[in-house]
Protein backbone atom coordinates (compact mmCIF):
# COMPACT_ATOMS: atom_id res chain seq x y z
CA UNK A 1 -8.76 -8.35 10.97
CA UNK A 2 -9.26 -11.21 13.67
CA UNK A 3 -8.39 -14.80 13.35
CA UNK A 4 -11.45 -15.36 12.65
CA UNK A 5 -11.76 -13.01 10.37
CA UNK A 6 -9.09 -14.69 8.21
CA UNK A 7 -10.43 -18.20 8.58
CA UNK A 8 -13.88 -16.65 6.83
CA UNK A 9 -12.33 -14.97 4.44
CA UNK A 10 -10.12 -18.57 3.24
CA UNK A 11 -13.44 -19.94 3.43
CA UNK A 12 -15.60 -17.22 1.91
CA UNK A 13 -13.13 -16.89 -1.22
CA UNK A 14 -12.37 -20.60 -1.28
CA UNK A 15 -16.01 -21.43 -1.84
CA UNK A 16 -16.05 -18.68 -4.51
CA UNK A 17 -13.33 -18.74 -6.56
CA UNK A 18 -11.66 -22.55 -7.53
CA UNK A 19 -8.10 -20.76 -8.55
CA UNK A 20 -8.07 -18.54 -4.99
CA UNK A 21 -9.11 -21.97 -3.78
CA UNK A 22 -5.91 -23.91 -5.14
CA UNK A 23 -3.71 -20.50 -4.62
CA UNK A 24 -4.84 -20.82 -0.18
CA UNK A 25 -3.90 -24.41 0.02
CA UNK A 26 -0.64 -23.98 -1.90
CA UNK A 27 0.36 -20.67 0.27
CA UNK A 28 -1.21 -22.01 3.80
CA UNK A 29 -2.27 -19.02 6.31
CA UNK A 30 -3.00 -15.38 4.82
CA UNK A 31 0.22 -13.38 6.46
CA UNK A 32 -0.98 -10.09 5.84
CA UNK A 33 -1.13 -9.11 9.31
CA UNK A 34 2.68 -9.62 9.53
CA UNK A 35 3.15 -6.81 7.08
CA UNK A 36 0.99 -3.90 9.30
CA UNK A 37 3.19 -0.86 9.89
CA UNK A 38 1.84 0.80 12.85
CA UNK A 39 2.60 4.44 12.53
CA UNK A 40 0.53 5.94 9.49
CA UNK A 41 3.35 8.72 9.44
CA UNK A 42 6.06 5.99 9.13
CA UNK A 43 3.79 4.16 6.75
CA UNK A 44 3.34 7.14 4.41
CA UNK A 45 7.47 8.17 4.51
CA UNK A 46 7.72 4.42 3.42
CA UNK A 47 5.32 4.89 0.22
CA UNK A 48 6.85 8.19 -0.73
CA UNK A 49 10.51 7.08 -0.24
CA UNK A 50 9.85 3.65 -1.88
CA UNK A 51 8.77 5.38 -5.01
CA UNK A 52 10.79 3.99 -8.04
CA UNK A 53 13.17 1.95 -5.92
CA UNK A 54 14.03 -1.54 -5.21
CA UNK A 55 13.20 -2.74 -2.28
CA UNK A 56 16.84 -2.82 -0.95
CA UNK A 57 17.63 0.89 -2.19
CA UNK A 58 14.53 1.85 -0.81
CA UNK A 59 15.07 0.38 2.97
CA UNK A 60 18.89 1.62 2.61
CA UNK A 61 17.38 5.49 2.25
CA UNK A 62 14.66 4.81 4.73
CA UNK A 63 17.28 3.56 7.38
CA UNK A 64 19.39 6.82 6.91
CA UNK A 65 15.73 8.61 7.51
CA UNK A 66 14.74 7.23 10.52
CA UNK A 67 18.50 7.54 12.15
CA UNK A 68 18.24 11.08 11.09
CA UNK A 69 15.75 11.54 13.99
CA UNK A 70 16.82 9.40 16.03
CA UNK A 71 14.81 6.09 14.97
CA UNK A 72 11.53 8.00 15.51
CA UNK A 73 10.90 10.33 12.59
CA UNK A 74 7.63 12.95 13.87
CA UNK A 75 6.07 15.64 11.31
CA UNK A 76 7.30 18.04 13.77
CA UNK A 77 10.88 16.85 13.35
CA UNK A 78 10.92 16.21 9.45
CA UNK A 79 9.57 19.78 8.82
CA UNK A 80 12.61 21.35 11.25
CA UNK A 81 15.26 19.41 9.22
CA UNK A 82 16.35 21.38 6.39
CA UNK A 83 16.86 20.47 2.77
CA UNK A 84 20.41 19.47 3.00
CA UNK A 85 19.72 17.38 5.34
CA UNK A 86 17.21 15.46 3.85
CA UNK A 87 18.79 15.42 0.25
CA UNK A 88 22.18 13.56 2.35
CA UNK A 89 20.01 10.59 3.21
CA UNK A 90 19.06 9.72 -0.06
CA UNK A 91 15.90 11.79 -0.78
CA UNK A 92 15.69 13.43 -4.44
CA UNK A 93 14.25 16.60 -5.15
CA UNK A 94 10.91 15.70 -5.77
CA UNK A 95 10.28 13.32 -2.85
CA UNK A 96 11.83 16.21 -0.32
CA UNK A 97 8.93 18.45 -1.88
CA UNK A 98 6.55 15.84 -1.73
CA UNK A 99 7.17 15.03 2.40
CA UNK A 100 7.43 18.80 2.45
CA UNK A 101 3.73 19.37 1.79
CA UNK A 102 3.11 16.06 3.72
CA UNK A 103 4.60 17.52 6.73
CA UNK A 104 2.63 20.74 6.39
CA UNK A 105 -0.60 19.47 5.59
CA UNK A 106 -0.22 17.29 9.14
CA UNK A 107 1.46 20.41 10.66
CA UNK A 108 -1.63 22.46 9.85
CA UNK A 109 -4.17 20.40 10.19
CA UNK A 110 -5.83 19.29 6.85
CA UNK A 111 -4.53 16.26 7.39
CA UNK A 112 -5.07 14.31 10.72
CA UNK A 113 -3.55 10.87 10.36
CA UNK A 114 -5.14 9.73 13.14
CA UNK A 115 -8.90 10.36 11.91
CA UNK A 116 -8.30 8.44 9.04
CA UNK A 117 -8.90 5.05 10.65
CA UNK A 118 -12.82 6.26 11.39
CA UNK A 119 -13.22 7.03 7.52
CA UNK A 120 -14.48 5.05 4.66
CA UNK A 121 -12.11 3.67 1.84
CA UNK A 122 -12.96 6.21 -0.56
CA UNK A 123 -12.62 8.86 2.05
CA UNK A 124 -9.29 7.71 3.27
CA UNK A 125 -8.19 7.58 -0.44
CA UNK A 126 -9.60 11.67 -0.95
CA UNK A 127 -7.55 12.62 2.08
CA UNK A 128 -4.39 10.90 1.17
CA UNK A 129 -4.37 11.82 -2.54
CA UNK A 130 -4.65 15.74 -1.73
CA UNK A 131 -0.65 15.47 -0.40
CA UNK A 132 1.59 15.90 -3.76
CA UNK A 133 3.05 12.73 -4.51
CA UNK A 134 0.80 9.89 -3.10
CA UNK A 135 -1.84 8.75 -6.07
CA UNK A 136 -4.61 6.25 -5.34
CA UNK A 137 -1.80 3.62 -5.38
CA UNK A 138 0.22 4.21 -2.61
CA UNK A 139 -3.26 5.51 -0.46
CA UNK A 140 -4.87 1.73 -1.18
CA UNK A 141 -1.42 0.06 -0.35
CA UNK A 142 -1.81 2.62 3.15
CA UNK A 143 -5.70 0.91 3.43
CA UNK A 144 -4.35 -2.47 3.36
CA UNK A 145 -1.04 -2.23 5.38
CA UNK A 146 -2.07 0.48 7.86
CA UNK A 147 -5.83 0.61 8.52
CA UNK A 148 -6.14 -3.03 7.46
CA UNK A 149 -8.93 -2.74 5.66
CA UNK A 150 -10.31 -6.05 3.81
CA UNK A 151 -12.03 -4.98 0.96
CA UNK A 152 -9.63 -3.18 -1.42
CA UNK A 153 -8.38 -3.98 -4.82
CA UNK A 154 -5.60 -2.07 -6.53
CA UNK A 155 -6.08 -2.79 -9.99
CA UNK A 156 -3.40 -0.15 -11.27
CA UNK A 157 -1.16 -3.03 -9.16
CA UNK A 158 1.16 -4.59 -11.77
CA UNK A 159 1.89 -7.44 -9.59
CA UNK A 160 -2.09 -7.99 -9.36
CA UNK A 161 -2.15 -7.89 -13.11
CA UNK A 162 0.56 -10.02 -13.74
CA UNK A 163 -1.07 -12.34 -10.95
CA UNK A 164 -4.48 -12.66 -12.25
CA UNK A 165 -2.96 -13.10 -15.96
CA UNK A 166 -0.81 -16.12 -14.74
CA UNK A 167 -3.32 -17.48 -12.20
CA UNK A 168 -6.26 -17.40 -14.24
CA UNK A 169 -4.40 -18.38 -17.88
CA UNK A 170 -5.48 -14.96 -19.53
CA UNK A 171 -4.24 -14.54 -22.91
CA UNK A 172 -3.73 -10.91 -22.42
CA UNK A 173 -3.15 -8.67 -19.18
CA UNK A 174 -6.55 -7.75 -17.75
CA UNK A 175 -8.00 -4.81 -17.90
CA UNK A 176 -8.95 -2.23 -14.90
CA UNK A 177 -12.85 -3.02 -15.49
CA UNK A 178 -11.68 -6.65 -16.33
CA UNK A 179 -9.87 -7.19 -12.76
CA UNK A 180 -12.88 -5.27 -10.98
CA UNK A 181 -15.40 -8.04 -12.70
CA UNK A 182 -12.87 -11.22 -11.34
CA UNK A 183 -12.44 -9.44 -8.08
CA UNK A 184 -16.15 -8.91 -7.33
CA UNK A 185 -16.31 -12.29 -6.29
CA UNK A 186 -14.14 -12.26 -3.82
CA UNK A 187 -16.08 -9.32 -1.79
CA UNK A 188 -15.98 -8.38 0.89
CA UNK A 189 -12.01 -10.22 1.23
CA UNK A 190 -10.33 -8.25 -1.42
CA UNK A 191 -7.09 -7.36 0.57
CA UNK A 192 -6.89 -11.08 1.83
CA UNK A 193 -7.37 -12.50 -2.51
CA UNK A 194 -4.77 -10.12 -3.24
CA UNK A 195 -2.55 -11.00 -0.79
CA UNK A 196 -2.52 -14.75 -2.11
CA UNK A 197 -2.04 -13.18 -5.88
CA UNK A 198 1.05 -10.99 -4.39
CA UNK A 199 2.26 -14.42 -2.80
CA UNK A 200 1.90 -16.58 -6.09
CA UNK A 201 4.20 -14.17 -7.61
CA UNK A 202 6.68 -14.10 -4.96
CA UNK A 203 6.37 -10.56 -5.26
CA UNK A 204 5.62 -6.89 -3.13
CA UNK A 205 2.74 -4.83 -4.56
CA UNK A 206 4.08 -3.13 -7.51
CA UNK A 207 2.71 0.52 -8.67
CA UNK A 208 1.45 0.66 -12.33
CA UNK A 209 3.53 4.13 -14.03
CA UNK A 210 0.01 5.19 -14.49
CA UNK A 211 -0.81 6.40 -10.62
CA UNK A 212 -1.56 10.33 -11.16
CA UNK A 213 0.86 12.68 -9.95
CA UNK A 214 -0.32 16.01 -7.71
């Protein structure tokens, strides 16, 4: 998104939504440009080594990664290093599988990172979600920090949840369908409202234990 496409979305959701309203003018400028991770393959070794780790654990393991290659982990590379490798930088069992079959679906083709830009939301999110270990979660958190898409709303997110609840004085955590129902109003900016909820919480996006496995 564009400058200017930030300064219609504060405007857009501000006219909307009174509590997105007061949530803009406490947190100033929407930063979530600063976040963007460039390379989708980078970006997806990120979500799949961040699984079920703090965020310092999590950038300790995916330091050792990217020295492993050199700084500049490639499909090609990851699928030439061998398990014992892997497993000495910090990956577990499961995650090796899981950037296993990531590296071979990219390797053989099913998978071309680079076409996913060019595809809509739900299409990005089929593509993703067919590699074992990334669930609709971590493909929506790859639509808002890769591709930059504006219109998507993780509402499996716990720190949405726990946002919405607090911003909006819920009694009780919202509901999937209840979240969908706030968010509409804040089409077609739903990356940009969620980045203020994220922000009013201090907080990354947080998976909910629910996102399927594959």
């Amino acid at each position: 998104m564009t400058a200017i496409d930030y300064g219609r979305a504060r405007r857009v959701l501000a006219r909307r939504d009174p509590v997105l309203r007061d949530l803009m003018r406490r947190y100033g400028a929407c930063r979530l440009a600063e976040a963007q991770r460039s390379d989708p393959f980078r970006a997806l070794c990120h979500a799949i080594i961040a699984q079920q780790l703090s965020t310092k654990a999590a950038a300790t393991i995916e330091g050792r990664f990217a020295a492993l290659f050199g700084g500049v982990p490639t499909p090609a590379a990851v699928a030439k290093a061998n398990d014992a490798q892997l497993r000495a930088v910090g990956l577990s069992p499961q995650k090796l599988r899981y950037m296993r079959d990531l590296c071979a679906k990219i390797e053989g083709g099913s998978l071309s990172l680079h076409d996913l830009d060019a595809l809509a939301d739900e299409d990005v999110i089929t593509s993703l979600t067919s590699v074992k270990g990334i669930g609709r979660w971590t493909a929506e958190m790859f639509l808002i920090f890769r591709l930059h898409r504006p219109d998507v709303l993780p509402v499996d997110d716990l720190g949405i949840v726990k946002a919405v609840q607090r911003a909006y004085r819920l009694r009780l955590a919202p509901s999937a369908a209840r979240l969908t129902k706030i968010g509409d109003a804040w089409r077609p900016y739903r990356s940009v409202a969620c980045w203020y909820l994220w922000a009013s919480l201090d907080n990354a996006p947080v998976k909910s234990v629910k996102e399927p496995r594959n």
